[in-house]
C-alpha atoms as a PDB file:
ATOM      1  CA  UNK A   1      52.305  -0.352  -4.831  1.00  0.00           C
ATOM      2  CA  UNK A   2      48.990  -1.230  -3.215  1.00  0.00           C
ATOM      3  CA  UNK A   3      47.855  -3.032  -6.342  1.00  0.00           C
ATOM      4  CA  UNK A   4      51.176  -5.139  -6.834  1.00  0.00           C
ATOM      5  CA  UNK A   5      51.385  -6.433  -3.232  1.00  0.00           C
ATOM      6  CA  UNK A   6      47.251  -7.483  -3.428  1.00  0.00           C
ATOM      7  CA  UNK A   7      47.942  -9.129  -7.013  1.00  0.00           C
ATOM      8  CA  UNK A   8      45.347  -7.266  -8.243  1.00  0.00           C
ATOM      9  CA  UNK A   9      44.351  -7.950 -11.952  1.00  0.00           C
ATOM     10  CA  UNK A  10      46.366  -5.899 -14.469  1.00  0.00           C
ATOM     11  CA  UNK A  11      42.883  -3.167 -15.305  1.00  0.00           C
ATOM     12  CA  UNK A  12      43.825  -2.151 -11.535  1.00  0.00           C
ATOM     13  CA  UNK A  13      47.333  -1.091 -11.925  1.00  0.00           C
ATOM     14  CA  UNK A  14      47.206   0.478 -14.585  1.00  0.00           C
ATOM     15  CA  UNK A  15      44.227   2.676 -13.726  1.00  0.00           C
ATOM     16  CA  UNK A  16      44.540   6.768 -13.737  1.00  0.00           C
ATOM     17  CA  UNK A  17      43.545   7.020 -10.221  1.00  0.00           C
ATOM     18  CA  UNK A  18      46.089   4.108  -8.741  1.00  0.00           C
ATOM     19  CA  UNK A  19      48.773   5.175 -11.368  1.00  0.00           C
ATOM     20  CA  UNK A  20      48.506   8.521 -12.931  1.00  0.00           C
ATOM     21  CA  UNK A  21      46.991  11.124 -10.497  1.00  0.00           C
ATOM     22  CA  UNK A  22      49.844  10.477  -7.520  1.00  0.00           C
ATOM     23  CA  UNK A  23      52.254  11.566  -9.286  1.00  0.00           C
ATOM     24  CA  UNK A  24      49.934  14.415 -11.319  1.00  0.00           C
ATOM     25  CA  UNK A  25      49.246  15.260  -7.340  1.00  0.00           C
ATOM     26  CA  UNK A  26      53.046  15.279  -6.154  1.00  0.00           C
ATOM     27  CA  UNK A  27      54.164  17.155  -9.324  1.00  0.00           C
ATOM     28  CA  UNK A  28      51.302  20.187  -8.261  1.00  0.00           C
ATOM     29  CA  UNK A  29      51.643  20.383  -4.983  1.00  0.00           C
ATOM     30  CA  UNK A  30      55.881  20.883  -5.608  1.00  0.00           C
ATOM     31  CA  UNK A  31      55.645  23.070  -8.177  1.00  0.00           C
ATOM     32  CA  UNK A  32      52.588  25.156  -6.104  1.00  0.00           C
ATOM     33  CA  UNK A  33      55.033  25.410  -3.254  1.00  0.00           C
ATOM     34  CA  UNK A  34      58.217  26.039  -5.256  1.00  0.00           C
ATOM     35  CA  UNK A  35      59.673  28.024  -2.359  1.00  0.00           C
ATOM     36  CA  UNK A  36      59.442  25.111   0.073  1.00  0.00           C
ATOM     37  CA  UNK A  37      61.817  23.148  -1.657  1.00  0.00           C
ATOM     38  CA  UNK A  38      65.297  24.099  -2.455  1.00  0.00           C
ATOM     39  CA  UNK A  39      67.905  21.222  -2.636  1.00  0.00           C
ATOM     40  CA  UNK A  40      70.783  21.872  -4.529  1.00  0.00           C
ATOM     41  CA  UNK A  41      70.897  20.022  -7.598  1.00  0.00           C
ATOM     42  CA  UNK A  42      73.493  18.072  -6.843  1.00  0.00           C
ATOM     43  CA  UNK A  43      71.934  16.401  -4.190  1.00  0.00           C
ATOM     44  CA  UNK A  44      69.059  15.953  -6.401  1.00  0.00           C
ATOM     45  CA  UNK A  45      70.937  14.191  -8.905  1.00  0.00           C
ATOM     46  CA  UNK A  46      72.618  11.985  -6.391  1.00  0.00           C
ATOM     47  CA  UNK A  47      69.155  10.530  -5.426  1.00  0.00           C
ATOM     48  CA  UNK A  48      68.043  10.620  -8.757  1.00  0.00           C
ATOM     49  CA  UNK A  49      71.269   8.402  -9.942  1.00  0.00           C
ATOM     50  CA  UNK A  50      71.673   6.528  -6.681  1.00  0.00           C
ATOM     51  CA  UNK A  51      67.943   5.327  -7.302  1.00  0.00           C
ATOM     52  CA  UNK A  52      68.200   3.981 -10.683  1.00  0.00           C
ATOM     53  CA  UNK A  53      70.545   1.127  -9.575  1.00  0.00           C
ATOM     54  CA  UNK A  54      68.691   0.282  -6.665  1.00  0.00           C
ATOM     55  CA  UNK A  55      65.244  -0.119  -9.093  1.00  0.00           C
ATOM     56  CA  UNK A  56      67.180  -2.980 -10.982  1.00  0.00           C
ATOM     57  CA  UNK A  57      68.370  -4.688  -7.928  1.00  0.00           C
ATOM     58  CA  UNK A  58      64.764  -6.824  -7.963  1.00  0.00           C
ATOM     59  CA  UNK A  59      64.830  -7.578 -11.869  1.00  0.00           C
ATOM     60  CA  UNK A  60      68.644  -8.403 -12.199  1.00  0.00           C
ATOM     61  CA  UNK A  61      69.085 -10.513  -8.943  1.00  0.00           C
ATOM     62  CA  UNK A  62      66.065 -11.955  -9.604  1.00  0.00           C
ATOM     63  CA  UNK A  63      64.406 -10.882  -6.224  1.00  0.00           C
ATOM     64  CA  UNK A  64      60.723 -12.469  -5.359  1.00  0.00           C
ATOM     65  CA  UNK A  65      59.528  -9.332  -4.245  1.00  0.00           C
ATOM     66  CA  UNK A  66      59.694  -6.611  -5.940  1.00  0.00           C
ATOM     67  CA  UNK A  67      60.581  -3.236  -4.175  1.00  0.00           C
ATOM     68  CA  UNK A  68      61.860  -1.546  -6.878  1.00  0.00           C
ATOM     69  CA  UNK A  69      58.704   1.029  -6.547  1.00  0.00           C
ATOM     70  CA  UNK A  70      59.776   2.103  -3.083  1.00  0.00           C
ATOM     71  CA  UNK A  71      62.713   3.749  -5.037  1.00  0.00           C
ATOM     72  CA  UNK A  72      60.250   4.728  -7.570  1.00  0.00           C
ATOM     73  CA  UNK A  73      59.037   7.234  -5.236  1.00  0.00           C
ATOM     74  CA  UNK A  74      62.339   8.951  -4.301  1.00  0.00           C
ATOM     75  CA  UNK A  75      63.794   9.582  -7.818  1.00  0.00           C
ATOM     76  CA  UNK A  76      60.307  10.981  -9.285  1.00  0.00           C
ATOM     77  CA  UNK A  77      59.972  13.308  -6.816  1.00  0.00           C
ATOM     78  CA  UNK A  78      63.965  14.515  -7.211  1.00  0.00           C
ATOM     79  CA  UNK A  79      62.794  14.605 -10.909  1.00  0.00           C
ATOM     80  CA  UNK A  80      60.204  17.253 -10.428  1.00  0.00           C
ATOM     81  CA  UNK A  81      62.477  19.147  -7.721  1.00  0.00           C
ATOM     82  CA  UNK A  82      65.036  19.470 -10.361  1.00  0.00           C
ATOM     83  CA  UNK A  83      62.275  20.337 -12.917  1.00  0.00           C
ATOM     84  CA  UNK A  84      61.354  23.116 -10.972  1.00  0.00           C
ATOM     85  CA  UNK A  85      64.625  24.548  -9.669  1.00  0.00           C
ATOM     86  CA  UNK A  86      65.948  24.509 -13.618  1.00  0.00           C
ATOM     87  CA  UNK A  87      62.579  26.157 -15.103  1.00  0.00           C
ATOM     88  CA  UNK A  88      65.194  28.145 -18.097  1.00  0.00           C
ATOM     89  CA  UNK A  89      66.643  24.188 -18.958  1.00  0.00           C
ATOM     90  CA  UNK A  90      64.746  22.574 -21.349  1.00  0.00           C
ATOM     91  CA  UNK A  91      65.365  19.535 -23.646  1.00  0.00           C
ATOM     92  CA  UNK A  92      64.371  20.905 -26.838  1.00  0.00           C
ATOM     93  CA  UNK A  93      61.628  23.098 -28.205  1.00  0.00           C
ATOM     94  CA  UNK A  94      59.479  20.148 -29.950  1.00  0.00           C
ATOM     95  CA  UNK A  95      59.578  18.498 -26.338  1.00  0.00           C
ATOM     96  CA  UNK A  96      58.485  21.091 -24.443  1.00  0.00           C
ATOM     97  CA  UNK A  97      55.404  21.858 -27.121  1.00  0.00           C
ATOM     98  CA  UNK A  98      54.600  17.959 -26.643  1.00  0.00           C
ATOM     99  CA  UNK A  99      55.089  18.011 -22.930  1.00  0.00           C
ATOM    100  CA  UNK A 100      52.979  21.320 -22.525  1.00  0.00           C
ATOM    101  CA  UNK A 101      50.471  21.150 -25.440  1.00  0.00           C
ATOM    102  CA  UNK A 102      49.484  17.545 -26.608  1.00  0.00           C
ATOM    103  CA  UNK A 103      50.152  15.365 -23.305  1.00  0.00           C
ATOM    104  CA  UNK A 104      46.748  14.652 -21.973  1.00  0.00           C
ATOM    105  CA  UNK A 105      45.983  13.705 -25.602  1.00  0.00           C
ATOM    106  CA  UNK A 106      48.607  11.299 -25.619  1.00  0.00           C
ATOM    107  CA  UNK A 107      47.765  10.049 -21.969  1.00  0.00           C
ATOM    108  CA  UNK A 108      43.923   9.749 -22.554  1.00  0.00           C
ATOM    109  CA  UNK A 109      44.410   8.136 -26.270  1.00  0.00           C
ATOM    110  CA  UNK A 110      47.549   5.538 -25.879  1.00  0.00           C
ATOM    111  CA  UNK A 111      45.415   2.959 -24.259  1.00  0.00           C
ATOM    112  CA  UNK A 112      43.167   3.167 -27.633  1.00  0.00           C
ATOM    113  CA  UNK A 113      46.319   3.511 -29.602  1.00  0.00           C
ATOM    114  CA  UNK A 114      47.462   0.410 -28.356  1.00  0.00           C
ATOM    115  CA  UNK A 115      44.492  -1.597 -28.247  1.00  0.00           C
ATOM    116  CA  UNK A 116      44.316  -0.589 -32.492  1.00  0.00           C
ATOM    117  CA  UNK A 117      47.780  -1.616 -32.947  1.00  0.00           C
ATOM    118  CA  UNK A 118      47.115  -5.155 -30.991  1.00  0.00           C
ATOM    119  CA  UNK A 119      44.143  -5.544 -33.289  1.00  0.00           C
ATOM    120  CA  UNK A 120      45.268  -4.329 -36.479  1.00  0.00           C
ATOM    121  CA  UNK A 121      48.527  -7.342 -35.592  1.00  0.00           C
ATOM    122  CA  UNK A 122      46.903 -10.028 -34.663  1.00  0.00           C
ATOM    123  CA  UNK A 123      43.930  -9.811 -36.839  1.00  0.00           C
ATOM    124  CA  UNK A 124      45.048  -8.385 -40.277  1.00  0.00           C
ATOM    125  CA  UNK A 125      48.741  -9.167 -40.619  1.00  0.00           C
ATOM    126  CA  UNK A 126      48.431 -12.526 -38.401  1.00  0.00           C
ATOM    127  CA  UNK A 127      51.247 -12.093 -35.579  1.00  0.00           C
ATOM    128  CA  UNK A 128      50.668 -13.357 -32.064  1.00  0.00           C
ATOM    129  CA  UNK A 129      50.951 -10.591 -28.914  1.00  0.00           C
ATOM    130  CA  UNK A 130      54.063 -13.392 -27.859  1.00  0.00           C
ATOM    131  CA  UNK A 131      56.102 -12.933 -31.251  1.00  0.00           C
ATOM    132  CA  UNK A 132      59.305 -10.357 -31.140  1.00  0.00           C
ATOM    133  CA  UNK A 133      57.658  -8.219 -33.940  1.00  0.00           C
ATOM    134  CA  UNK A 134      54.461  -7.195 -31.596  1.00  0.00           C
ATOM    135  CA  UNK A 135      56.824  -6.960 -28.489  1.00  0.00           C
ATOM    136  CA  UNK A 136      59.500  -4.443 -29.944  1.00  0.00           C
ATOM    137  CA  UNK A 137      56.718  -2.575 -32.624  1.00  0.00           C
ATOM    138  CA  UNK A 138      54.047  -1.963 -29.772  1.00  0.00           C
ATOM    139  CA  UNK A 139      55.573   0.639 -27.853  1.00  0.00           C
ATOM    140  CA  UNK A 140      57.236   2.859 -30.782  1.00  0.00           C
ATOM    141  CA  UNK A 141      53.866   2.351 -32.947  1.00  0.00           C
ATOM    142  CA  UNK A 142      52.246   3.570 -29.254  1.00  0.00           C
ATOM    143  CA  UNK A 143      54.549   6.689 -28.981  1.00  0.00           C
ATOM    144  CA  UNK A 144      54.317   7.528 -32.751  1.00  0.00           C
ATOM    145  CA  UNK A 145      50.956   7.431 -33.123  1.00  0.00           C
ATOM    146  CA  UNK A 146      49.740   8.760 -29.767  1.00  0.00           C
ATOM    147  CA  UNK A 147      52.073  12.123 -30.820  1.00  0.00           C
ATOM    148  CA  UNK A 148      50.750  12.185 -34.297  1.00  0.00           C
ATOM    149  CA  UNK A 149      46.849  11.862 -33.050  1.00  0.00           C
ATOM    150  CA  UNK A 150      47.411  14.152 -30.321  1.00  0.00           C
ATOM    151  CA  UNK A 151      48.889  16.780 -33.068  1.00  0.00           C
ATOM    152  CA  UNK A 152      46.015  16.312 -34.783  1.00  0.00           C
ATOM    153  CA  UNK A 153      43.415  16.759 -31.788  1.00  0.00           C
ATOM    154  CA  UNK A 154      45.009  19.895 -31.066  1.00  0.00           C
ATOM    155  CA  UNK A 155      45.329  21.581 -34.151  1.00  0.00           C
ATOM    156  CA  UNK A 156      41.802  20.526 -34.570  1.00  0.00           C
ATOM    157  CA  UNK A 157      40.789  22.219 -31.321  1.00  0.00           C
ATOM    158  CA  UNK A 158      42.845  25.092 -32.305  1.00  0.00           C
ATOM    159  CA  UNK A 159      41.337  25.607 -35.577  1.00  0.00           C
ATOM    160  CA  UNK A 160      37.452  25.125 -33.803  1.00  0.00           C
ATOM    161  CA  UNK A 161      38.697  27.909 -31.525  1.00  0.00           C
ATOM    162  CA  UNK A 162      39.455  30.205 -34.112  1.00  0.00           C
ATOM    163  CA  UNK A 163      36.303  30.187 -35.707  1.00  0.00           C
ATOM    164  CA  UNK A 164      34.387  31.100 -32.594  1.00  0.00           C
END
């Protein structure tokens, strides 16, 4: 939030340290004192649905200033409360092996994973960073590939462990 107010160039926001590690800090220090925090999910999922609405107030009224990260704040933290109360829920199995297994991979290597993509666009097929194709194929080529090389990376590491 600090970043956005200053207009700070776009290498600040986006940094670990203004981006990533408040919320890596948050989602510790709830789950480390599980005990502290019991709200009853349905209060969690008010906040966590009333929230969502009041992030898109800036971007569909068209709002100068943009607040929506005050909200920001609200509905992660009901997200990791309801994490944490609901540890037997999951999503799926291939989720929670991605979530707990190959995430720092695919948080340390996206920003390379993108940078390729933007490269291998612009340079070998020819498509400006402003045409529909980069805009729509950037993020799934981001997702896809950041899974794939983070499978990789581990079963590599797993393999070099083995052999030890």
């Amino acid at each position: 939030m600090f970043c956005e107010t200053n207009g700070f160039d776009r290498s600040y926001k986006m940094n670990f340290v203004a981006r990533g590690l408040p919320y890596f800090l948050t989602g510790y220090f709830i789950h480390s004192k599980e005990n502290l925090f019991k709200i009853s999910n349905k209060k969690l999922l008010f906040v966590i649905l009333s929230s969502i609405p009041m992030m898109l107030i800036p971007d569909l009224m068209h709002f100068r200033i943009n607040y929506a990260c005050v909200f920001l704040i609200p509905y992660s933290i009901a997200i990791f409360l309801l994490g944490v109360n609901n540890p037997e829920r999951f999503i799926f199995q291939s989720m929670e092996y991605i979530g707990a297994k190959l995430s720092l991979n695919i948080y340390i290597f996206h920003i390379l994973v993108a940078a390729l993509w933007e490269m291998f666009i612009t340079h070998l097929l020819h498509i400006g960073v402003q045409s529909g194709v980069y805009q729509w194929t950037k993020p799934l080529m981001v997702v896809v590939c950041s899974v794939v090389l983070a499978f990789v990376i581990n079963k590599a590491q797993a393999f070099w462990d083995k052999r030890k």
